[in-house]
C-alpha atoms as a PDB file:
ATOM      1  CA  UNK A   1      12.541   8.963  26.742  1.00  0.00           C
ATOM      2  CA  UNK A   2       9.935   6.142  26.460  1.00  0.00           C
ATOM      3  CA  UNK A   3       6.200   6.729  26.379  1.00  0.00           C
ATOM      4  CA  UNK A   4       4.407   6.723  28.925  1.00  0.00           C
ATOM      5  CA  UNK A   5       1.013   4.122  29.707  1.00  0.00           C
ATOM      6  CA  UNK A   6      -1.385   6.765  28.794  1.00  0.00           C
ATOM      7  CA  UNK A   7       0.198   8.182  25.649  1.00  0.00           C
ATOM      8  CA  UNK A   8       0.885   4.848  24.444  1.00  0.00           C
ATOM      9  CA  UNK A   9      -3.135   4.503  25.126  1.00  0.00           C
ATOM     10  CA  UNK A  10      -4.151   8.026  23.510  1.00  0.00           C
ATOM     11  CA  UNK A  11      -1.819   6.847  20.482  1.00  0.00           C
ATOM     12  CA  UNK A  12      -3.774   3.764  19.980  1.00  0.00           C
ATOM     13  CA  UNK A  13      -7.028   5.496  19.902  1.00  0.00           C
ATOM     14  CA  UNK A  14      -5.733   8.053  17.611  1.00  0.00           C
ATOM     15  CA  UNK A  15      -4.421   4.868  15.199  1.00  0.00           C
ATOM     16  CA  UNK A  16      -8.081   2.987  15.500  1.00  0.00           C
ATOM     17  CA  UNK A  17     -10.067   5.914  14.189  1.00  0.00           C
ATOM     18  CA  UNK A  18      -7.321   6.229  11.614  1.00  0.00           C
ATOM     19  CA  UNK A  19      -8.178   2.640  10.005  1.00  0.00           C
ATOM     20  CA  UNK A  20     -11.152   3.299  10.372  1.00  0.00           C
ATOM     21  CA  UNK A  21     -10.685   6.465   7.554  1.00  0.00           C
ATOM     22  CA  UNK A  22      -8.463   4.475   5.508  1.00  0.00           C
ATOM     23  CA  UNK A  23     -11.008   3.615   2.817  1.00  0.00           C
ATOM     24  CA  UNK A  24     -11.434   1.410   0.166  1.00  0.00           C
ATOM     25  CA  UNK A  25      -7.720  -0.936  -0.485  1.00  0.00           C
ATOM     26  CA  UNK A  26      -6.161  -2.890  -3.067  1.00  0.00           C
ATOM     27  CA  UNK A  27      -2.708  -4.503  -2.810  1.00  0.00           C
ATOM     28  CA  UNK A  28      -0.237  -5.006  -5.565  1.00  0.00           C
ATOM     29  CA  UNK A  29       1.763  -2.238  -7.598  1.00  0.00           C
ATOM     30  CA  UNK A  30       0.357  -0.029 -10.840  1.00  0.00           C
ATOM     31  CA  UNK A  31       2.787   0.387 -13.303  1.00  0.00           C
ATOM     32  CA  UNK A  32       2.772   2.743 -16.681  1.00  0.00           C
ATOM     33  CA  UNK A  33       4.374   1.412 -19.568  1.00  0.00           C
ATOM     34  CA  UNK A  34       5.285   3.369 -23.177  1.00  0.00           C
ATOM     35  CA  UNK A  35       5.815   0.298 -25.202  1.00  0.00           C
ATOM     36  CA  UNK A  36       6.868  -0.871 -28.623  1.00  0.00           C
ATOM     37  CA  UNK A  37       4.804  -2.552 -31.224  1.00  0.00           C
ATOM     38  CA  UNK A  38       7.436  -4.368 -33.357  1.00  0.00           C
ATOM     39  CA  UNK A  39       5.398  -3.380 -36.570  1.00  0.00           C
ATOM     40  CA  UNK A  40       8.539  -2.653 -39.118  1.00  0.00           C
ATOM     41  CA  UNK A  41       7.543   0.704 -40.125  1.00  0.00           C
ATOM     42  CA  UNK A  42       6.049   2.187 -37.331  1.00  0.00           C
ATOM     43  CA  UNK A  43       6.990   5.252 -35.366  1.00  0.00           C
ATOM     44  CA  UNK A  44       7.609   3.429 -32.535  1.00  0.00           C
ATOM     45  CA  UNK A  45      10.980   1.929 -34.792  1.00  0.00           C
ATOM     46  CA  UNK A  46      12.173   4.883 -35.386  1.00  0.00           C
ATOM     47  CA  UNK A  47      15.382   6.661 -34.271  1.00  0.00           C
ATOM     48  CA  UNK A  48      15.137   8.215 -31.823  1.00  0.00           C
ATOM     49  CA  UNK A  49      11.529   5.811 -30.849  1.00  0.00           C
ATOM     50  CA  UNK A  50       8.553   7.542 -30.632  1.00  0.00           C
ATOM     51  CA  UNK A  51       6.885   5.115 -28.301  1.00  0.00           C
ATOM     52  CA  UNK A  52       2.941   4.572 -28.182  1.00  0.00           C
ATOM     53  CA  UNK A  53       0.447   5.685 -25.584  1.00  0.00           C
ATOM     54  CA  UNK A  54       1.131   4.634 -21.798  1.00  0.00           C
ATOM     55  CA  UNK A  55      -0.805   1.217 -20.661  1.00  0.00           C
ATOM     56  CA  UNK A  56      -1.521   0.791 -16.953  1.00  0.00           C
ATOM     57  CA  UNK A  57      -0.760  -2.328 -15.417  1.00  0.00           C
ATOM     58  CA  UNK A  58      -1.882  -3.527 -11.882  1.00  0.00           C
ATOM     59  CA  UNK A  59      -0.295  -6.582 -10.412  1.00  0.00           C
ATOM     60  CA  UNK A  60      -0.632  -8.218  -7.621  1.00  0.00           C
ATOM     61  CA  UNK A  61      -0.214 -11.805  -6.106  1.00  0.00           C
ATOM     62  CA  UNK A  62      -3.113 -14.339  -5.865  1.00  0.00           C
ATOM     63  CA  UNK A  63      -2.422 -17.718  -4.693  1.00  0.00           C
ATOM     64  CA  UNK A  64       0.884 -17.717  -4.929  1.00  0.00           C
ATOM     65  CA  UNK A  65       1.241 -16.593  -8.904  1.00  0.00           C
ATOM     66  CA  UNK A  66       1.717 -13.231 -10.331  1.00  0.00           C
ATOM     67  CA  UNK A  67      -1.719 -11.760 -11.794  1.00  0.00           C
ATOM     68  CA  UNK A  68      -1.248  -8.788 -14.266  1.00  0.00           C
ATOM     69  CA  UNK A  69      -4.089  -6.737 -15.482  1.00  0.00           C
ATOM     70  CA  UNK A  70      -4.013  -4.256 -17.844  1.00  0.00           C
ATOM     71  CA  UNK A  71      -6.192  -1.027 -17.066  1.00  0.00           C
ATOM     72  CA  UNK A  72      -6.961   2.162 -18.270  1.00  0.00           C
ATOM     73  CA  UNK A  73      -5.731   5.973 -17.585  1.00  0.00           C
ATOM     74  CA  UNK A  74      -9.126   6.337 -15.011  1.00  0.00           C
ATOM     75  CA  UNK A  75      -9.123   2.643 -13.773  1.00  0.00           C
ATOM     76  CA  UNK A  76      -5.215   3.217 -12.840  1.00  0.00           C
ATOM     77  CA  UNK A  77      -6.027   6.473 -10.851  1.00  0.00           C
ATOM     78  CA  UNK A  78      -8.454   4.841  -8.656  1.00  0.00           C
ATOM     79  CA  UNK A  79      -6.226   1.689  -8.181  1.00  0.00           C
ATOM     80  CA  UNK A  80      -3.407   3.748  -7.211  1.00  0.00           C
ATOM     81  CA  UNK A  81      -5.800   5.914  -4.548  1.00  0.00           C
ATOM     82  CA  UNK A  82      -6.445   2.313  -3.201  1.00  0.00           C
ATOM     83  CA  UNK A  83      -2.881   0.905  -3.419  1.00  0.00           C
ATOM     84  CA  UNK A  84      -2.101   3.995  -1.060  1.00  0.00           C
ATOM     85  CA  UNK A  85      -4.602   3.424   1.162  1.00  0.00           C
ATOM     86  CA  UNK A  86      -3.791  -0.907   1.276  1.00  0.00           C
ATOM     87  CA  UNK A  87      -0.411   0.525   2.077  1.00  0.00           C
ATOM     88  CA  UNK A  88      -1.333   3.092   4.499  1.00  0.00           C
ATOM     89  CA  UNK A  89      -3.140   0.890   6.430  1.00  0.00           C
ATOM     90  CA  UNK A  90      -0.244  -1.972   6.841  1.00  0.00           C
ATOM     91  CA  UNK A  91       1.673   1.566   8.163  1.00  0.00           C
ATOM     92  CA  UNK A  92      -0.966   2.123  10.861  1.00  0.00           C
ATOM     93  CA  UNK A  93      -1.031  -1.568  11.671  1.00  0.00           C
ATOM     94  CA  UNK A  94       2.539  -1.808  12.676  1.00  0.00           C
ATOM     95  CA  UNK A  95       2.680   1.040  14.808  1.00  0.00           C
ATOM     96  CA  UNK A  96      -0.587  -0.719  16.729  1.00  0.00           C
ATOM     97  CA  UNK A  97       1.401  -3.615  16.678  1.00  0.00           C
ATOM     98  CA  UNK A  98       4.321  -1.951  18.393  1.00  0.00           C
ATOM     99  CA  UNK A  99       2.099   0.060  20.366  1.00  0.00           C
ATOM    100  CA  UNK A 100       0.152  -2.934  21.844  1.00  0.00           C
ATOM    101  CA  UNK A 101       3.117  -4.808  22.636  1.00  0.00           C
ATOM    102  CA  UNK A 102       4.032  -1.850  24.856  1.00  0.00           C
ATOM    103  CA  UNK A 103       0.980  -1.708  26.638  1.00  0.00           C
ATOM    104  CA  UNK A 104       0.457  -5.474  27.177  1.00  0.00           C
ATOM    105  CA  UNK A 105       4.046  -5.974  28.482  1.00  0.00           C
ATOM    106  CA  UNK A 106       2.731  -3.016  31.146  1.00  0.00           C
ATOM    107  CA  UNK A 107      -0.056  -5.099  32.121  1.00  0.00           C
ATOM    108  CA  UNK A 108       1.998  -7.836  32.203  1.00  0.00           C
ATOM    109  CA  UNK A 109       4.148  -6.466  34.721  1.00  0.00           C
ATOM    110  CA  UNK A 110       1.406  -4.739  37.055  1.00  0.00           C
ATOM    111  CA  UNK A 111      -0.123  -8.378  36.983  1.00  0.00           C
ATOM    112  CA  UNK A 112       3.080  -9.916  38.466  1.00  0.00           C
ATOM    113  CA  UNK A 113       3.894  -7.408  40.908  1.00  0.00           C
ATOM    114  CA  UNK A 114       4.022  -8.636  44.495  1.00  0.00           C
END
C-alpha cells in the first residue's frame, strides 16, 4: 500500500528532528588489533601466542589515501560513539532522500494537472 502525501510529510518531519539529535560524527572504521612484536623470546612467540594488549586503530579516507591512526582504549570508545552516529545519519539521509522524491513527484503531478 503506498504512503500517503501526509504521512510521507509527518515522516519527513519526524527524520529532520532526528538529524538534528544525531550528534557529534566521524567517518571511517575503528578497528582492535592483538598484535605480535617479533622480539625472539617474547610471549607473544610462544606456542600457543600470548598476544600483547589490543591497539585501536581509526581509519578513514582523506583525499583520496588511506589515513590510519592509532588511538587509545578511551579515544576508541568515543570514535566509535561518533562512527555510529556518521553512520546513522547517512541512514536518515536516504530515507529523506526517498521520502522527498515521493513528495516532489506529488507536486509534480498536482502542478501538471489540467
Amino acid at each position: 500500500m503506498p504512503r500517503t502525501g501526509s504521512c510521507d510529510a509527518e515522516r519527513y518531519e519526524v527524520l529532520k528532528r532526528e538529524v538534528a539529535a544525531v550528534g557529534l560524527i566521524r567517518r571511517g572504521s575503528l578497528v582492535r588489533r592483538l598484535v605480535v612484536c617479533g622480539k625472539p623470546n617474547c610471549c607473544c612467540q610462544a606456542d600457543p601466542p600470548r598476544l600483547h594488549v589490543p591497539y585501536y586503530q581509526w581509519t578513514r579516507k582523506l583525499h583520496g589515501k588511506t589515513l590510519t591512526v592509532r588511538v587509545n582504549k578511551v579515544e576508541a570508545k568515543l570514535l566509535a560513539k561518533w562512527i555510529a552516529n556518521g553512520r546513522r545519519l547517512t541512514k536518515i539521509v536516504a530515507q529523506l532522500e526517498r521520502i522527498s522524491l515521493r513528495l516532489t513527484e506529488r507536486q509534480l503531478r498536482e502542478l501538471s494537472k489540467p
